[in-house]
Protein backbone atom coordinates (compact mmCIF):
# COMPACT_ATOMS: atom_id res chain seq x y z
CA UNK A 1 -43.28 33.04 26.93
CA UNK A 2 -40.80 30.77 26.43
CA UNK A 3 -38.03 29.61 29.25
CA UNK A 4 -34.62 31.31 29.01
CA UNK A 5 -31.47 29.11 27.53
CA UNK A 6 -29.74 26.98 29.75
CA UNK A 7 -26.74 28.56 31.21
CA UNK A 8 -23.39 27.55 29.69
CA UNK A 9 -21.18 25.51 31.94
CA UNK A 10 -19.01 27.59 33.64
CA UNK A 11 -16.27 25.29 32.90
CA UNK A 12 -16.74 26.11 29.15
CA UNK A 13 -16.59 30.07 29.22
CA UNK A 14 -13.24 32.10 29.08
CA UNK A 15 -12.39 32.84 32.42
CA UNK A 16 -9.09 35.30 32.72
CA UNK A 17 -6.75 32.90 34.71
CA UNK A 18 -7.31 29.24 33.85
CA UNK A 19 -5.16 28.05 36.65
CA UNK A 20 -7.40 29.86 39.19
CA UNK A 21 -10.37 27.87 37.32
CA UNK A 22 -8.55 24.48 38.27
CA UNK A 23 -7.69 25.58 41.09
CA UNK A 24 -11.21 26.84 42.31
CA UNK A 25 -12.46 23.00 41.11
CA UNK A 26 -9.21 20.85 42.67
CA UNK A 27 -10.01 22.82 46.13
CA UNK A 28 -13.67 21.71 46.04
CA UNK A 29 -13.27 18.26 44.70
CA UNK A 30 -10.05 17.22 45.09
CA UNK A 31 -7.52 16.65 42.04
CA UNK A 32 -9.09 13.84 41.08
CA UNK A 33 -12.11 15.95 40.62
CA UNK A 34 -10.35 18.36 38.17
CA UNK A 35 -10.66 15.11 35.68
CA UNK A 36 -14.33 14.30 36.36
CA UNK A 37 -15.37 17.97 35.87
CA UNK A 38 -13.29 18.44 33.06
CA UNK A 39 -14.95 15.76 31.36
CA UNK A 40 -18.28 15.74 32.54
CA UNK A 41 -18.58 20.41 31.27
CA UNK A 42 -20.74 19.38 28.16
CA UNK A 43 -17.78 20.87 25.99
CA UNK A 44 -17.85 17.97 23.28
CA UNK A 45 -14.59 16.65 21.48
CA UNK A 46 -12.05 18.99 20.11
CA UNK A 47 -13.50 20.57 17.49
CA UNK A 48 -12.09 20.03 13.60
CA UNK A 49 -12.47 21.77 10.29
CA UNK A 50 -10.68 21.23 6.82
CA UNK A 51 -9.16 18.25 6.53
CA UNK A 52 -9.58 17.69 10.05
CA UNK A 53 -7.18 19.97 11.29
CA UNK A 54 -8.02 20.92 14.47
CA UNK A 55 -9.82 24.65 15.40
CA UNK A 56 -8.89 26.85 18.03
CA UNK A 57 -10.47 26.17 21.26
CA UNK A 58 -10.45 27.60 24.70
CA UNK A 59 -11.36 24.19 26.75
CA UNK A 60 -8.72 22.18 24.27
CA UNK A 61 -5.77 24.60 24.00
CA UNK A 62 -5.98 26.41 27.48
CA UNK A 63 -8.33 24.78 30.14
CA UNK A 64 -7.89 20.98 29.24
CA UNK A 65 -3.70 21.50 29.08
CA UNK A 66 -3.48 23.57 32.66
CA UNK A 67 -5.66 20.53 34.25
CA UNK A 68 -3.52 18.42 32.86
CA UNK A 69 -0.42 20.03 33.98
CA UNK A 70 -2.17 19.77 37.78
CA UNK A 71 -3.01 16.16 36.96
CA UNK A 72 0.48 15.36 35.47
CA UNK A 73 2.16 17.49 38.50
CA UNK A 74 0.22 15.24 41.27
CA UNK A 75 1.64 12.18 39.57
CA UNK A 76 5.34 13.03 39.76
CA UNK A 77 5.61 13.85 36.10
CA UNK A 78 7.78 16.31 35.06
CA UNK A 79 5.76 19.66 34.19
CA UNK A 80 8.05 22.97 32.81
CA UNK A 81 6.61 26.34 32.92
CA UNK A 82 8.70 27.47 30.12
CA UNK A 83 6.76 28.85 26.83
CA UNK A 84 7.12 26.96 24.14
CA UNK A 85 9.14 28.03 21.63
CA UNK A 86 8.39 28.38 17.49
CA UNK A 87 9.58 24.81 16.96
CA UNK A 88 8.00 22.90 19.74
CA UNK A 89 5.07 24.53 18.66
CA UNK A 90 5.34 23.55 14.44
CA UNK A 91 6.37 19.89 15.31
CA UNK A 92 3.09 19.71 18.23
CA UNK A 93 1.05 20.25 15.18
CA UNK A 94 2.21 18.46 12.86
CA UNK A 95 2.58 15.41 15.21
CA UNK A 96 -1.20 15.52 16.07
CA UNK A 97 -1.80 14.94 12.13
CA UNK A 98 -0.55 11.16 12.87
CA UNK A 99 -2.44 11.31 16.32
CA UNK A 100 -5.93 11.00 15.14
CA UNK A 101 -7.51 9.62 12.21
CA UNK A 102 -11.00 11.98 11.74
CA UNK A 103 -11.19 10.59 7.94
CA UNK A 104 -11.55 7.07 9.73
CA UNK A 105 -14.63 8.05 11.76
CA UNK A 106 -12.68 7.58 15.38
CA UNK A 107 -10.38 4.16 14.26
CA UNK A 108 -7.83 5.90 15.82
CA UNK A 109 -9.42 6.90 19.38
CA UNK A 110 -9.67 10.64 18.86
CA UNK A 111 -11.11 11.15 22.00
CA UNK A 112 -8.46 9.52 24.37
CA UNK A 113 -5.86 10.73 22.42
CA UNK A 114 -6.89 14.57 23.31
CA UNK A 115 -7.14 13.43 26.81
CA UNK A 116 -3.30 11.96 26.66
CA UNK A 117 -2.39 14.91 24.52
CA UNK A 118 -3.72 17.46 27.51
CA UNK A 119 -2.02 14.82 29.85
CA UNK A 120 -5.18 14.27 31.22
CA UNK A 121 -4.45 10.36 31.13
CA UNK A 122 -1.32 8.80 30.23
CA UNK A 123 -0.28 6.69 27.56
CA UNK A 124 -4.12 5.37 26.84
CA UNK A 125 -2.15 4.44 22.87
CA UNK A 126 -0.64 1.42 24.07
CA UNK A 127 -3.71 0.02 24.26
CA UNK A 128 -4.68 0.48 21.16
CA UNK A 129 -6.00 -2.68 19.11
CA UNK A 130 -4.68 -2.59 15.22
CA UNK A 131 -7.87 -4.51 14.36
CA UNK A 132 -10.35 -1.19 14.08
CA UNK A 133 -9.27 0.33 11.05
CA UNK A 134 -9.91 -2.90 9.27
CA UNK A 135 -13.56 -3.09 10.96
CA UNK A 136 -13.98 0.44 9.78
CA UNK A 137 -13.24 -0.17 6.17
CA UNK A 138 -15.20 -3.57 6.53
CA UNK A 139 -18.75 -2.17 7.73
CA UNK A 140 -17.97 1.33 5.56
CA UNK A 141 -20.30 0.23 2.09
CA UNK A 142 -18.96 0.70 -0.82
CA UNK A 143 -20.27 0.14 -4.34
CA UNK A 144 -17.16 -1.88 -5.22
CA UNK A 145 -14.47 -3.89 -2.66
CA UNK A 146 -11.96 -2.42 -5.05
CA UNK A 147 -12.60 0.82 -3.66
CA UNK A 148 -11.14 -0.51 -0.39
CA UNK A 149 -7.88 -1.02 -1.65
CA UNK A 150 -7.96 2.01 -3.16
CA UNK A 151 -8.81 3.59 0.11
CA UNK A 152 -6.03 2.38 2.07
CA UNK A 153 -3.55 3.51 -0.82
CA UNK A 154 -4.61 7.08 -0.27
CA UNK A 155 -4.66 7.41 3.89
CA UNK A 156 -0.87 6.01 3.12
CA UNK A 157 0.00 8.30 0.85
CA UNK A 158 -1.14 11.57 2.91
CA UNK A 159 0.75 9.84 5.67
CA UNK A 160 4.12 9.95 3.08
CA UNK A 161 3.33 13.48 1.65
CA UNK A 162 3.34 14.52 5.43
CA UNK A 163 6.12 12.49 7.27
CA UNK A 164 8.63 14.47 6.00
CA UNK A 165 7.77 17.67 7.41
CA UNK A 166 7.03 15.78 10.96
CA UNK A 167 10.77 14.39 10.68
CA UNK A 168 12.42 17.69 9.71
CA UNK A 169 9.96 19.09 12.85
CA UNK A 170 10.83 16.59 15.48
CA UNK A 171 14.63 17.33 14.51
CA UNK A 172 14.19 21.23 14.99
CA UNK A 173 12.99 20.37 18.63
CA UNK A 174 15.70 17.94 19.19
CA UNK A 175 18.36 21.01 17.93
CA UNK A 176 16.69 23.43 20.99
CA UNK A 177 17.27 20.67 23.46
CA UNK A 178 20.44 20.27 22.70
CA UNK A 179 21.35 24.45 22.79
CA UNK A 180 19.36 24.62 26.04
CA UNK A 181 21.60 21.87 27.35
CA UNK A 182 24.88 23.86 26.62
CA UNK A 183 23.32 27.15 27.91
CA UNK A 184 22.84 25.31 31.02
CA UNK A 185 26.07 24.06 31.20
CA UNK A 186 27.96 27.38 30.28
CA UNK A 187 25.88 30.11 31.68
CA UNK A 188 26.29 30.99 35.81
CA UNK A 189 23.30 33.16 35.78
CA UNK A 190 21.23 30.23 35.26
CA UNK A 191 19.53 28.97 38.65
CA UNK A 192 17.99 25.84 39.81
CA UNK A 193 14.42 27.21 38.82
CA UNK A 194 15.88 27.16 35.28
CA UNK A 195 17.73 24.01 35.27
CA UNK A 196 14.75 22.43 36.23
CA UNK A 197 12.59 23.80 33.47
CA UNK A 198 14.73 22.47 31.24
CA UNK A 199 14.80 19.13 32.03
CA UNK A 200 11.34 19.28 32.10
CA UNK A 201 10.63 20.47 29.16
CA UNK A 202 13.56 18.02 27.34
CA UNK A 203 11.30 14.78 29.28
CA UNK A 204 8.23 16.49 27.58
CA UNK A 205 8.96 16.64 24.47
CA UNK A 206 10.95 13.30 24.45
CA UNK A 207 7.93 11.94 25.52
CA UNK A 208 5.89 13.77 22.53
CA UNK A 209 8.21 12.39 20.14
CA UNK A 210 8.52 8.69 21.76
CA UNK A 211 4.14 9.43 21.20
CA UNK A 212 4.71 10.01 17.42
CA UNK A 213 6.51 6.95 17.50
CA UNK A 214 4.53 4.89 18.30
CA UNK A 215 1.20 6.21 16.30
CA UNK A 216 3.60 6.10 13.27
CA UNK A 217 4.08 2.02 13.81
CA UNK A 218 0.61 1.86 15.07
CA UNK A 219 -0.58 3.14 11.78
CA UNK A 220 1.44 0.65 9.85
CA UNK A 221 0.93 -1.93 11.80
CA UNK A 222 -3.15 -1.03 11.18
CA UNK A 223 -2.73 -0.95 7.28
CA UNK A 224 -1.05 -4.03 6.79
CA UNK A 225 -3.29 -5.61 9.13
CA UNK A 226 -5.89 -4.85 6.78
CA UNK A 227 -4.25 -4.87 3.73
CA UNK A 228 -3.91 -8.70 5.04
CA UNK A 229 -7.65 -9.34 5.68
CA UNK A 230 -8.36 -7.43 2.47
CA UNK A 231 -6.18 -9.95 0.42
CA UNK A 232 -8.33 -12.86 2.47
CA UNK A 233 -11.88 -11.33 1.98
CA UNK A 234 -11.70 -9.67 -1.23
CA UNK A 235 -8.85 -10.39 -3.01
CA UNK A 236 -7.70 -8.02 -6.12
CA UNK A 237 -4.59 -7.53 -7.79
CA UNK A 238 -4.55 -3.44 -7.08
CA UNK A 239 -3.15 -4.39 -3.46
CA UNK A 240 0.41 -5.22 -4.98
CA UNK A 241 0.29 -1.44 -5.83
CA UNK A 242 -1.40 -0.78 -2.13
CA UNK A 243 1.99 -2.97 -0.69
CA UNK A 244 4.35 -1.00 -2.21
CA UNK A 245 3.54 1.88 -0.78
CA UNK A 246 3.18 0.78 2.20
CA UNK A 247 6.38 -0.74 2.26
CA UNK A 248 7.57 2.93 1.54
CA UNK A 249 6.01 3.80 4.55
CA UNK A 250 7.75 1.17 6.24
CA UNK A 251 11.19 2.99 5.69
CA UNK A 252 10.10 5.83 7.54
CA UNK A 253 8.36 3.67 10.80
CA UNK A 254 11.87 2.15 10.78
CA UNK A 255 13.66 5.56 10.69
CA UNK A 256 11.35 6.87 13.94
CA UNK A 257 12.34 3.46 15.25
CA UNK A 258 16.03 4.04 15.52
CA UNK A 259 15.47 8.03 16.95
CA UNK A 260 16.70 8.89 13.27
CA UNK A 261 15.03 12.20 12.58
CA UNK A 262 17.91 14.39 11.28
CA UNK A 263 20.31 11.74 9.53
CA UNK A 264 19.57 9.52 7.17
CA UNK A 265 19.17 12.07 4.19
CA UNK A 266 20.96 9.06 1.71
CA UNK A 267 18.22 7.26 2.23
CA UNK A 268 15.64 9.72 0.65
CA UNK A 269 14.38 9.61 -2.89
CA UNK A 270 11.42 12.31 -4.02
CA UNK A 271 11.07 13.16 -0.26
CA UNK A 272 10.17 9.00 0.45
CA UNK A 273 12.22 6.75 2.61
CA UNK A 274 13.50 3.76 0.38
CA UNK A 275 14.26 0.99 2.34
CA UNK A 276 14.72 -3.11 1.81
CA UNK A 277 11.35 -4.25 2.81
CA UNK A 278 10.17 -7.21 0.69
CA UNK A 279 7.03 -7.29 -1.14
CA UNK A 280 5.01 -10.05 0.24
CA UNK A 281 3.73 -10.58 -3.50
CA UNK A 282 6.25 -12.53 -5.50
CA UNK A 283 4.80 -11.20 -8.90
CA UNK A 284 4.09 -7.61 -9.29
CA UNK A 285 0.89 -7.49 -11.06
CA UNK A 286 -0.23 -4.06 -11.69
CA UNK A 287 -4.15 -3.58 -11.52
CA UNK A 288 -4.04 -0.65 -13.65
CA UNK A 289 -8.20 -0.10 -13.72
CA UNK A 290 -8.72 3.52 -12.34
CA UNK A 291 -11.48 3.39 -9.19
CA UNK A 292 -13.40 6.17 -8.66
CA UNK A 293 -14.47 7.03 -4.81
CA UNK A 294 -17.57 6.14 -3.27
């Protein structure tokens, strides 16, 4: 007869009150324990389906955020206990689409970027080196070093085909700051318990948006640091076409740059920022040879 299955972690199953799970764990272990169990339950990385959009999961969208709201609450962070509403919730998702990189087999740190989105850790992103998605595409064989160019050209242009809804997103959430402000400031029924929440909230999502920020240059800043080694390694004249869009992308990293997420409408053509960066080509050569995908 054969032995019975393991037991599932407890930490993994569905428990009715997720802050009494925490709670259960930071009482035995101390907070500091709520991190090492969380990460030690066996639950894997958040899981991902088309397109790497992420699925729903109990440990990533419920357990993993309340720790992290005990974590973030023992370090002095602000933490509101206000739901979020429709539009915090639409730009969350569409900002994790430039948090992670799961066509890039992990370049982009997947895993401690769902610990810093659960606020688990903080701020593990400014450590990232802009060097890996270079060794990726490196060490990834291809039947032709073309192919590489060609590569880049497309993670940049699902970047551009999906900054603009991230921008028009970000700007929604900025718009419900700004009307919880004034019903702050105008309403006598609202108490401290309130007031609180909502500068809570306002730091958390300034800090989600100051996040996007920063992946958005950190992506740039990662293609043209291999667009650069490319043009040293294998050099081919289909990067002049690879430049120029990623000097198109370069408009909108400047746009996040300067907090301009609702302005700025001039300076769209098609739906693509158009901005003044030069080419670093002097000649634009057009490699017009059509490369099929590994």
């Amino acid at each position: 007869m054969s032995a019975p299955a393991p037991a599932r972690p407890a930490i993994c199953a569905t428990p009715p009150d997720p802050s009494a799970v925490v709670a259960s764990i930071a009482g035995k272990l101390g907070w500091s324990g709520v991190l090492i169990a969380v990460l030690l339950a066996g639950c894997g990385p958040r899981p991902t389906g088309d397109f790497g959009r992420a699925r729903p999961s109990y440990t990533h969208d419920v357990l993993l955020p309340e720790a992290g709201k005990v974590l973030a609450d023992a370090r002095d962070e602000p933490v509101s206990s206000f739901n979020l509403t429709d539009q915090e919730t639409e730009m969350h998702d569409r900002v994790w689409r430039f948090l992670v990189a799961p066509h890039a087999k992990d370049w982009f740190f997947d895993v401690a970027t769902e610990l810093q989105r659960t606020r688990i850790a903080v701020d593990l992103d400014t450590r990232f080196d802009i060097d890996r998605y270079y060794n990726w595409l490196r060490t990834t064989p291809y039947q032709s070093s073309r192919v590489r160019y060609s590569t880049v050209g497309r993670h940049i242009e699902a970047d551009l085909d999906t900054v603009p809804g991230t921008f028009a997103a970000i700007c929604a959430v900025i718009e419900v700051d700004r009307q919880r402000a004034i019903a702050v400031a105008t309403l006598s029924s609202v108490g401290p318990k309130e007031r609180a929440d909502v500068a809570a909230r306002h730091a958390e999502n300034t800090q989600r948006i100051s996040w996007f920020v920063r992946a958005l240059d950190y992506r740039y800043q990662s293609y043209n640091f291999a667009l650069n080694q490319l043009l040293v390694e294998t050099p081919h004249e289909q990067s002049v076409a690879v430049d120029e869009t990623l000097r198109q992308l370069a408009g909108w990293v400047s746009r996040a740059g300067r907090g301009d997420f609702c302005a700025g409408a001039g300076a769209l053509i098609g739906g693509r920022a158009q901005g003044a960066i030069p080419s670093r080509y002097q000649t634009q050569i057009i490699d017009r040879e059509v490369v099929l995908p590994k």
